[in-house]
PDB file of N, CA and C in Angstrom:
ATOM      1  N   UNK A   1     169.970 102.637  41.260  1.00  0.00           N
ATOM      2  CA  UNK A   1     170.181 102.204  39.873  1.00  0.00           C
ATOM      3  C   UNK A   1     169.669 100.803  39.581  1.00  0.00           C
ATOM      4  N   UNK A   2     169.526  99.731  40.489  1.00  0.00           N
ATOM      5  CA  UNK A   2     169.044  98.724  40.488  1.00  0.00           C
ATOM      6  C   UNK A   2     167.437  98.703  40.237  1.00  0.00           C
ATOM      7  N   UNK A   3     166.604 100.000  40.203  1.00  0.00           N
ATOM      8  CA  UNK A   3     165.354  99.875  39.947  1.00  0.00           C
ATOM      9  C   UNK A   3     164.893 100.578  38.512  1.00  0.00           C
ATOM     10  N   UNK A   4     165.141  99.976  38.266  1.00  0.00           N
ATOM     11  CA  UNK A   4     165.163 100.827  36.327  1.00  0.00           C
ATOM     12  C   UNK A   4     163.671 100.517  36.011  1.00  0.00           C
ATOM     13  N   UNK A   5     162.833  99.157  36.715  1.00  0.00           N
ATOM     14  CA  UNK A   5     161.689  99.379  36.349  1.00  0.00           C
ATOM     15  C   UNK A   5     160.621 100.618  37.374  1.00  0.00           C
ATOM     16  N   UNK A   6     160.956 101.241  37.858  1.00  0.00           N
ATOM     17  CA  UNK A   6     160.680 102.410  38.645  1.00  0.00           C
ATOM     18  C   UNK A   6     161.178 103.268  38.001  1.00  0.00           C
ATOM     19  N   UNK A   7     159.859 104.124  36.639  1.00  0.00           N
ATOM     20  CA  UNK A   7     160.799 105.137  36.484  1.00  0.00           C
ATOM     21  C   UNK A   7     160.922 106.400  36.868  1.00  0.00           C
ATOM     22  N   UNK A   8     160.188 106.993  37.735  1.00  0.00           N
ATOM     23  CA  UNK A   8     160.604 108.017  38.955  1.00  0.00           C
ATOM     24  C   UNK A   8     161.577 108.264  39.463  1.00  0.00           C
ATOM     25  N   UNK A   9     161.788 106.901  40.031  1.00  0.00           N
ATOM     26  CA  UNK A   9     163.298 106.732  41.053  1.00  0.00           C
ATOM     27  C   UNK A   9     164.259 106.620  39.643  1.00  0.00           C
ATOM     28  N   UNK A  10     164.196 106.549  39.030  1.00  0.00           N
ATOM     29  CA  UNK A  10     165.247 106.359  37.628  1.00  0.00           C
ATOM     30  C   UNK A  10     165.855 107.620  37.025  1.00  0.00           C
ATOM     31  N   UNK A  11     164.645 108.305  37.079  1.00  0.00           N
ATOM     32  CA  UNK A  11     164.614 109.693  36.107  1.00  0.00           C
ATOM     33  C   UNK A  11     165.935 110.641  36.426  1.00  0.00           C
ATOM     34  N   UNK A  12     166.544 111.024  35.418  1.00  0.00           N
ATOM     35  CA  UNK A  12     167.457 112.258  35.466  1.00  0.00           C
ATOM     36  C   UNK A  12     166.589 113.447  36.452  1.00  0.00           C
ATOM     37  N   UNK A  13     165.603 114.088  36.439  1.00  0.00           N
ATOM     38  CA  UNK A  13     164.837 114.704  37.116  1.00  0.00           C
ATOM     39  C   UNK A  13     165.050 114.410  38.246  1.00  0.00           C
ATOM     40  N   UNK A  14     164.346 113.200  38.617  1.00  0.00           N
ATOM     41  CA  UNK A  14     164.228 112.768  40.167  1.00  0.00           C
ATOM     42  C   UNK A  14     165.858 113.153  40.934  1.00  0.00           C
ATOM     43  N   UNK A  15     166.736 112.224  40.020  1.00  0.00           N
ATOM     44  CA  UNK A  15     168.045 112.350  40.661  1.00  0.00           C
ATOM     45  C   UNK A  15     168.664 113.151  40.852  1.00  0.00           C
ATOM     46  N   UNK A  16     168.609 114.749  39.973  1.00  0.00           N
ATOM     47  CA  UNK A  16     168.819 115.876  39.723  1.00  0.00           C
ATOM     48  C   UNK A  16     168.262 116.679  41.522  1.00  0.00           C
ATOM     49  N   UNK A  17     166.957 116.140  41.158  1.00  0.00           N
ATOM     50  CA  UNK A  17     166.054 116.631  42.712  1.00  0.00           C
ATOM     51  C   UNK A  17     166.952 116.713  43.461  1.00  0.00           C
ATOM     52  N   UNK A  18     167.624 115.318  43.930  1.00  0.00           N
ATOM     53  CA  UNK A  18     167.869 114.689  45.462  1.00  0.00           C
ATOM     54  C   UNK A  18     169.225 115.666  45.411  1.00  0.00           C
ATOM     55  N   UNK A  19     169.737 115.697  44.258  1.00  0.00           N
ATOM     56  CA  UNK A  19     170.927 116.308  44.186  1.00  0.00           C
ATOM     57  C   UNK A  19     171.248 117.676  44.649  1.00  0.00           C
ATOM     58  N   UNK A  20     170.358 118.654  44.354  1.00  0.00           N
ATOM     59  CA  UNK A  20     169.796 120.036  44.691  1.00  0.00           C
ATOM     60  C   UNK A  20     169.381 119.997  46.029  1.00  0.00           C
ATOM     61  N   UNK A  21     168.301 118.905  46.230  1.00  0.00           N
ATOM     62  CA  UNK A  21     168.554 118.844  47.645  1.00  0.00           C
ATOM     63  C   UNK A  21     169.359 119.166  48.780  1.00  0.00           C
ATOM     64  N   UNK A  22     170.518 118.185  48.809  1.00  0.00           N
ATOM     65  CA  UNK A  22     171.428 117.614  49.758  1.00  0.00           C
ATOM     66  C   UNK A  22     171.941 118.832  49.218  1.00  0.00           C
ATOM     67  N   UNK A  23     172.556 119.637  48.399  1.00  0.00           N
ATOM     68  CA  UNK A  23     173.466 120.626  48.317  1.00  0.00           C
ATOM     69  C   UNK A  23     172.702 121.773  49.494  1.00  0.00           C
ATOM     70  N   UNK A  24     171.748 121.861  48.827  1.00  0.00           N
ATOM     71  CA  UNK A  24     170.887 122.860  50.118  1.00  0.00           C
ATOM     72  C   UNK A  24     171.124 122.709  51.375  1.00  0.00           C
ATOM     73  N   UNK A  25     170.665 121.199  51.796  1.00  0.00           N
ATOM     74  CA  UNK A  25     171.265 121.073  53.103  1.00  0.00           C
ATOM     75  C   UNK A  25     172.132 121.680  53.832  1.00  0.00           C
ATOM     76  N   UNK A  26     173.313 120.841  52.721  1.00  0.00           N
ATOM     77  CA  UNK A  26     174.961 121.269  53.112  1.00  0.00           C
ATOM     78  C   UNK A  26     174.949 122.712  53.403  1.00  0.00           C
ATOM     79  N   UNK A  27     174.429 123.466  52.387  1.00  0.00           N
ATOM     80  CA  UNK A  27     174.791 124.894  52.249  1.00  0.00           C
ATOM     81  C   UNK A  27     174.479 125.820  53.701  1.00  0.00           C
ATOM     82  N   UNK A  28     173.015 124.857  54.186  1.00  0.00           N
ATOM     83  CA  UNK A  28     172.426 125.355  55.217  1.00  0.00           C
ATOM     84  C   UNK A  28     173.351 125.216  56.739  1.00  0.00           C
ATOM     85  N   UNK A  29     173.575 124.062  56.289  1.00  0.00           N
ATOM     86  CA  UNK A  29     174.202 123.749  57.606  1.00  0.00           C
ATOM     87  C   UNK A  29     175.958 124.177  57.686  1.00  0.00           C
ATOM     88  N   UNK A  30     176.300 124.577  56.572  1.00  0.00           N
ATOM     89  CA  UNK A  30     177.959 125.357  56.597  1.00  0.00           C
ATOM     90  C   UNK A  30     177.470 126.636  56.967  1.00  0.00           C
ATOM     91  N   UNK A  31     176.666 127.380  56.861  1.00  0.00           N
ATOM     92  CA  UNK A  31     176.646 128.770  57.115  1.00  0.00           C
ATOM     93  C   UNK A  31     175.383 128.604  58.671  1.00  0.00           C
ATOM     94  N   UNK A  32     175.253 128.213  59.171  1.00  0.00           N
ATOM     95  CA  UNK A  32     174.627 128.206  60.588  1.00  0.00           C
ATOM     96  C   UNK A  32     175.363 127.371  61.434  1.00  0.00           C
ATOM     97  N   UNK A  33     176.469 126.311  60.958  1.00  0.00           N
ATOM     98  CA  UNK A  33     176.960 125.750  61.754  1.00  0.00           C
ATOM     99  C   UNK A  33     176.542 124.369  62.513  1.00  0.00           C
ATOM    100  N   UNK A  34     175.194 124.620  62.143  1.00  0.00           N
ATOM    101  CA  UNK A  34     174.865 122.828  62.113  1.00  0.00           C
ATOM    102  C   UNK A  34     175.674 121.410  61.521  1.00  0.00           C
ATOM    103  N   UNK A  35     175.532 120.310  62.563  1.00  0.00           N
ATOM    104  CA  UNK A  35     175.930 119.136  62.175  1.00  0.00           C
ATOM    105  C   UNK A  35     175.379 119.117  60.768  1.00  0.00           C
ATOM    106  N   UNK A  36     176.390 118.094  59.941  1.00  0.00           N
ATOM    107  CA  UNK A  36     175.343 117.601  58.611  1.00  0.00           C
ATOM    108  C   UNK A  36     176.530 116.611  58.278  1.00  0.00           C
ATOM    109  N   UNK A  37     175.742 115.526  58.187  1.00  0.00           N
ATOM    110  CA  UNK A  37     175.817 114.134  57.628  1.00  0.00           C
ATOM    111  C   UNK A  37     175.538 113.480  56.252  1.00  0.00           C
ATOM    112  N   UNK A  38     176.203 113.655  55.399  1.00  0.00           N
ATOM    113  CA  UNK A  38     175.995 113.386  53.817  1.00  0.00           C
ATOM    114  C   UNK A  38     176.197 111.696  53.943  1.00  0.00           C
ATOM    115  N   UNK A  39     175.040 111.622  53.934  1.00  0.00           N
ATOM    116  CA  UNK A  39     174.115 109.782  54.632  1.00  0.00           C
ATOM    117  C   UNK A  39     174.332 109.402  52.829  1.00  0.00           C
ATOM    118  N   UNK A  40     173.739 109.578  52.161  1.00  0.00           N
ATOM    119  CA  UNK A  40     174.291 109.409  50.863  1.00  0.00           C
ATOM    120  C   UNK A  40     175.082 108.981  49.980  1.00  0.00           C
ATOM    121  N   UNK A  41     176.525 109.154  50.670  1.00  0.00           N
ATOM    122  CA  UNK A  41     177.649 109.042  50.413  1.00  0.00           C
ATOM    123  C   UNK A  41     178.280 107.655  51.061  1.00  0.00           C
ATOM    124  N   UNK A  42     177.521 107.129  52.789  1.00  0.00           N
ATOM    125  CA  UNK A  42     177.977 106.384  52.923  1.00  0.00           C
ATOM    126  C   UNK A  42     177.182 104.813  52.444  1.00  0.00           C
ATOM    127  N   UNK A  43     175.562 105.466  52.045  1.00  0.00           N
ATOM    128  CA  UNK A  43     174.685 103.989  51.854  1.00  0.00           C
ATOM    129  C   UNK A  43     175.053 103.519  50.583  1.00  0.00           C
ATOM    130  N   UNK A  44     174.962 102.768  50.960  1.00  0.00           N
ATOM    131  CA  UNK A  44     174.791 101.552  49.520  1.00  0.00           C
ATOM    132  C   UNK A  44     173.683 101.398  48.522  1.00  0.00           C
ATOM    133  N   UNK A  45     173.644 101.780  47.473  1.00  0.00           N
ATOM    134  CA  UNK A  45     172.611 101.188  46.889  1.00  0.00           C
ATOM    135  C   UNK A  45     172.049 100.148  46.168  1.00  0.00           C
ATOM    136  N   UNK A  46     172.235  99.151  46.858  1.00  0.00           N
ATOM    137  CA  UNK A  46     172.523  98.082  46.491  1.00  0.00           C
ATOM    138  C   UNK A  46     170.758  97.493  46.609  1.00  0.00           C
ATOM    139  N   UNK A  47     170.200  96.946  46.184  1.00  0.00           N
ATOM    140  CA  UNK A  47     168.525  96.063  46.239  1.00  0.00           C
ATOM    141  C   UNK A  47     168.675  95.620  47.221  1.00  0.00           C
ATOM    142  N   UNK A  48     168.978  95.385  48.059  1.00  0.00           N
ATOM    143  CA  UNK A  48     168.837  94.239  49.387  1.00  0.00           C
ATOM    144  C   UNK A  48     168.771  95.342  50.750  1.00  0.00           C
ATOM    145  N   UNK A  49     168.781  96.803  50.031  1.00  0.00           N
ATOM    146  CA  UNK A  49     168.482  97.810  51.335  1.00  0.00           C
ATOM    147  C   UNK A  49     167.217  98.559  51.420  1.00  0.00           C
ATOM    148  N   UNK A  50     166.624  98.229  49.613  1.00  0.00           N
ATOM    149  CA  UNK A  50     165.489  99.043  49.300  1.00  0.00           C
ATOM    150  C   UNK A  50     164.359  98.148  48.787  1.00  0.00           C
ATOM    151  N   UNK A  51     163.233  98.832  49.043  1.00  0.00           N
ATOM    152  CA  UNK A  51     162.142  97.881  48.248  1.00  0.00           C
ATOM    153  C   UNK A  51     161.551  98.282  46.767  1.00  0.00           C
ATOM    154  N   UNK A  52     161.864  99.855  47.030  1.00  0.00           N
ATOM    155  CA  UNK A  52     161.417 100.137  45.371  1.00  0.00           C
ATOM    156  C   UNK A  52     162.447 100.901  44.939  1.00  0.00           C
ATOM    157  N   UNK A  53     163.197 101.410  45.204  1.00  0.00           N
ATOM    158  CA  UNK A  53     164.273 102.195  44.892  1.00  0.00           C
ATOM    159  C   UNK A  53     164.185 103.618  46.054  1.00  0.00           C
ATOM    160  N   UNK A  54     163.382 103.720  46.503  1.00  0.00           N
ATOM    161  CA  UNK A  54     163.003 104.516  47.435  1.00  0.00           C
ATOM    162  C   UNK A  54     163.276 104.430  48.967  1.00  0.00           C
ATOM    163  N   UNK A  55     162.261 103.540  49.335  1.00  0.00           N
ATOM    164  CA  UNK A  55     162.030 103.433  50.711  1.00  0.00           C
ATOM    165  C   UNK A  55     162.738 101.497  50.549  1.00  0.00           C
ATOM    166  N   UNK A  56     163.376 102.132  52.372  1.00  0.00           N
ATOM    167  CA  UNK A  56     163.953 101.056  52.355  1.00  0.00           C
ATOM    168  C   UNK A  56     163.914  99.804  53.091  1.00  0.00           C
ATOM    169  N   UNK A  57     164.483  98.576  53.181  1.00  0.00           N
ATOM    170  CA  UNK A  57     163.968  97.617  53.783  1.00  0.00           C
ATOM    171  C   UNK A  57     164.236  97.392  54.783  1.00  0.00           C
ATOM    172  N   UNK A  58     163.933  96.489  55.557  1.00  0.00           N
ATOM    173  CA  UNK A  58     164.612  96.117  56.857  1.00  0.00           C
ATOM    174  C   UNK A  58     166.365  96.004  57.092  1.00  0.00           C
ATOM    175  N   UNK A  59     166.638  95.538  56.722  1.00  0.00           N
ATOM    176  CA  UNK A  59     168.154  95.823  56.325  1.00  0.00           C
ATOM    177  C   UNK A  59     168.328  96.818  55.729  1.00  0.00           C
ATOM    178  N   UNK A  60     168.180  97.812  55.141  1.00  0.00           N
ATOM    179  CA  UNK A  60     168.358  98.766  54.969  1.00  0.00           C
ATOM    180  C   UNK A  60     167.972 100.027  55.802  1.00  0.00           C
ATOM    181  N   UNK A  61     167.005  99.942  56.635  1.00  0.00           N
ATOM    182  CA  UNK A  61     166.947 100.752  58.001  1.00  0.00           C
ATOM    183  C   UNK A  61     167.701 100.256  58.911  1.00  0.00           C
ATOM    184  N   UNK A  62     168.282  98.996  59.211  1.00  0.00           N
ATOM    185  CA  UNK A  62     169.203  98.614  60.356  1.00  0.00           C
ATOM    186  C   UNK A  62     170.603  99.376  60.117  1.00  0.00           C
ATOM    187  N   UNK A  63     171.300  99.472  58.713  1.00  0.00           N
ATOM    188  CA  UNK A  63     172.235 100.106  58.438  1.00  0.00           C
ATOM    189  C   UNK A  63     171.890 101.395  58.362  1.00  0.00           C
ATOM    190  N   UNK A  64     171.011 101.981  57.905  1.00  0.00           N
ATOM    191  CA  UNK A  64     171.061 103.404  57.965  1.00  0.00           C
ATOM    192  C   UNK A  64     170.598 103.907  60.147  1.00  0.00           C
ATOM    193  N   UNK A  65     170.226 103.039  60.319  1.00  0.00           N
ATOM    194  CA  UNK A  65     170.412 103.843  62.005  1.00  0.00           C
ATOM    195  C   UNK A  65     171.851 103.537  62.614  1.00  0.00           C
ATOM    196  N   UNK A  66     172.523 102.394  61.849  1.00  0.00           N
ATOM    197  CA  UNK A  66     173.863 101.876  62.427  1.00  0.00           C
ATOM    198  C   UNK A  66     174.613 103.329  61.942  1.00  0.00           C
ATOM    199  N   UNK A  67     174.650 103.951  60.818  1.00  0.00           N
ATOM    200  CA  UNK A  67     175.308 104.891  60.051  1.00  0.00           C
ATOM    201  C   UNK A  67     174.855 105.779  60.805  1.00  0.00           C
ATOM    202  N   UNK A  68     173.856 106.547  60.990  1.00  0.00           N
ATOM    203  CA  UNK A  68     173.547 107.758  61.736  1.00  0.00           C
ATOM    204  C   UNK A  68     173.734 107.666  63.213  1.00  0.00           C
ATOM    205  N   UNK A  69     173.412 106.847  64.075  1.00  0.00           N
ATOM    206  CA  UNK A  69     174.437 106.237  64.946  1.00  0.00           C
ATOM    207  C   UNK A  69     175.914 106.968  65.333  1.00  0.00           C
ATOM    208  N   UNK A  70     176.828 105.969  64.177  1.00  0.00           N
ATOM    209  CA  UNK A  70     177.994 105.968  64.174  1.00  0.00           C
ATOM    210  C   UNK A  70     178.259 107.735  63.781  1.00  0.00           C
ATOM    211  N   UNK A  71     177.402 108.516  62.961  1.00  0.00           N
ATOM    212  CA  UNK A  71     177.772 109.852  63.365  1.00  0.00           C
ATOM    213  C   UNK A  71     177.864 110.300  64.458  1.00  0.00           C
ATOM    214  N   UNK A  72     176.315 110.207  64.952  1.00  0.00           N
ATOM    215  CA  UNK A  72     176.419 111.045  66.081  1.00  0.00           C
ATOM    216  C   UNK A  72     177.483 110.532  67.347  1.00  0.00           C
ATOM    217  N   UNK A  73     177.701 109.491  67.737  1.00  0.00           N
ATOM    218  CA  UNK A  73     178.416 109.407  68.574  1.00  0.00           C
ATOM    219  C   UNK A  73     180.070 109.973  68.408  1.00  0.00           C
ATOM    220  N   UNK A  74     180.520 109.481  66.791  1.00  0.00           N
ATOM    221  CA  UNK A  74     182.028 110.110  66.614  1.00  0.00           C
ATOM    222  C   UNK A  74     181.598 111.315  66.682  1.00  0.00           C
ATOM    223  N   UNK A  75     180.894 112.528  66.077  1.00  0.00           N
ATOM    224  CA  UNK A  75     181.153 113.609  65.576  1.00  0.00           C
ATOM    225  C   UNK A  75     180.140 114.955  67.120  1.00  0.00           C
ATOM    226  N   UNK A  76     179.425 113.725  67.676  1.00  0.00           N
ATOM    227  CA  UNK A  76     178.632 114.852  68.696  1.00  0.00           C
ATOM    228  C   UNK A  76     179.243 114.099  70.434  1.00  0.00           C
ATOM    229  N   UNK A  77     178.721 113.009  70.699  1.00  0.00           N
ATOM    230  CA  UNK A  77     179.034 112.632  72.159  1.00  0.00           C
ATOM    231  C   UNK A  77     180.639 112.454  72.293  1.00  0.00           C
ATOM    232  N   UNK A  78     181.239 112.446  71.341  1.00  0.00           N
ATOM    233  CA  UNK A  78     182.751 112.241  71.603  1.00  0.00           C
ATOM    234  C   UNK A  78     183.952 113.318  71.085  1.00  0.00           C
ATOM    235  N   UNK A  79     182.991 114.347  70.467  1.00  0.00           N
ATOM    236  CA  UNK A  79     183.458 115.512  70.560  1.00  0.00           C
ATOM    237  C   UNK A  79     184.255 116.062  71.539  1.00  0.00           C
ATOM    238  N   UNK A  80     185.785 116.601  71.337  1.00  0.00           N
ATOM    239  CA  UNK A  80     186.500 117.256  72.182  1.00  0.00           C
ATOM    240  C   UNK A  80     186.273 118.728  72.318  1.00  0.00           C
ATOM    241  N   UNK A  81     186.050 119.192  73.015  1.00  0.00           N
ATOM    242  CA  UNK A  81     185.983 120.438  73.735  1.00  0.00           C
ATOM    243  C   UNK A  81     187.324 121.407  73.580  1.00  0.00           C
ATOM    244  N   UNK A  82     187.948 121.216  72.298  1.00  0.00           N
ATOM    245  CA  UNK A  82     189.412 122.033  71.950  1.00  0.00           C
ATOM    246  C   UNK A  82     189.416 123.466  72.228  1.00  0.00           C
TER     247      UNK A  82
END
């Protein structure tokens, strides 16, 4: 939301996209049983992670591998065997 002069990344469309997207995902990965990580939910979108509203910056790839990271280790290597 911070890139309003980007209007791609702005557009009801675009956002609509990502939205349809990630539902797909989800959908895919509840009915096969795959991990899935709604990364989305935990980033920030804040300017200081992105350079155009898109792709993101150095600080903003350090947190998003810290976040995917912090999945996999809670939700796969530390998984209990119930």
């Amino acid at each position: 939301p911070e890139f309003i002069h980007e209007a791609r990344d702005a557009s009801d469309e675009y956002k609509l996209m990502y939205e349809q997207h990630n539902d797909l995902i989800r959908r895919v990965a509840e009915e096969t049983g795959a991990y899935f990580y709604d990364f989305a939910l935990d980033m920030p979108t804040d300017a200081e992670y992105f350079t155009d509203g898109r792709h993101m910056s150095r600080e903003g790839n350090g947190l998003r591998g810290k976040l995917f990271g912090t999945f996999i280790i809670d939700n796969i290597f530390n998984k209990s065997d119930d």
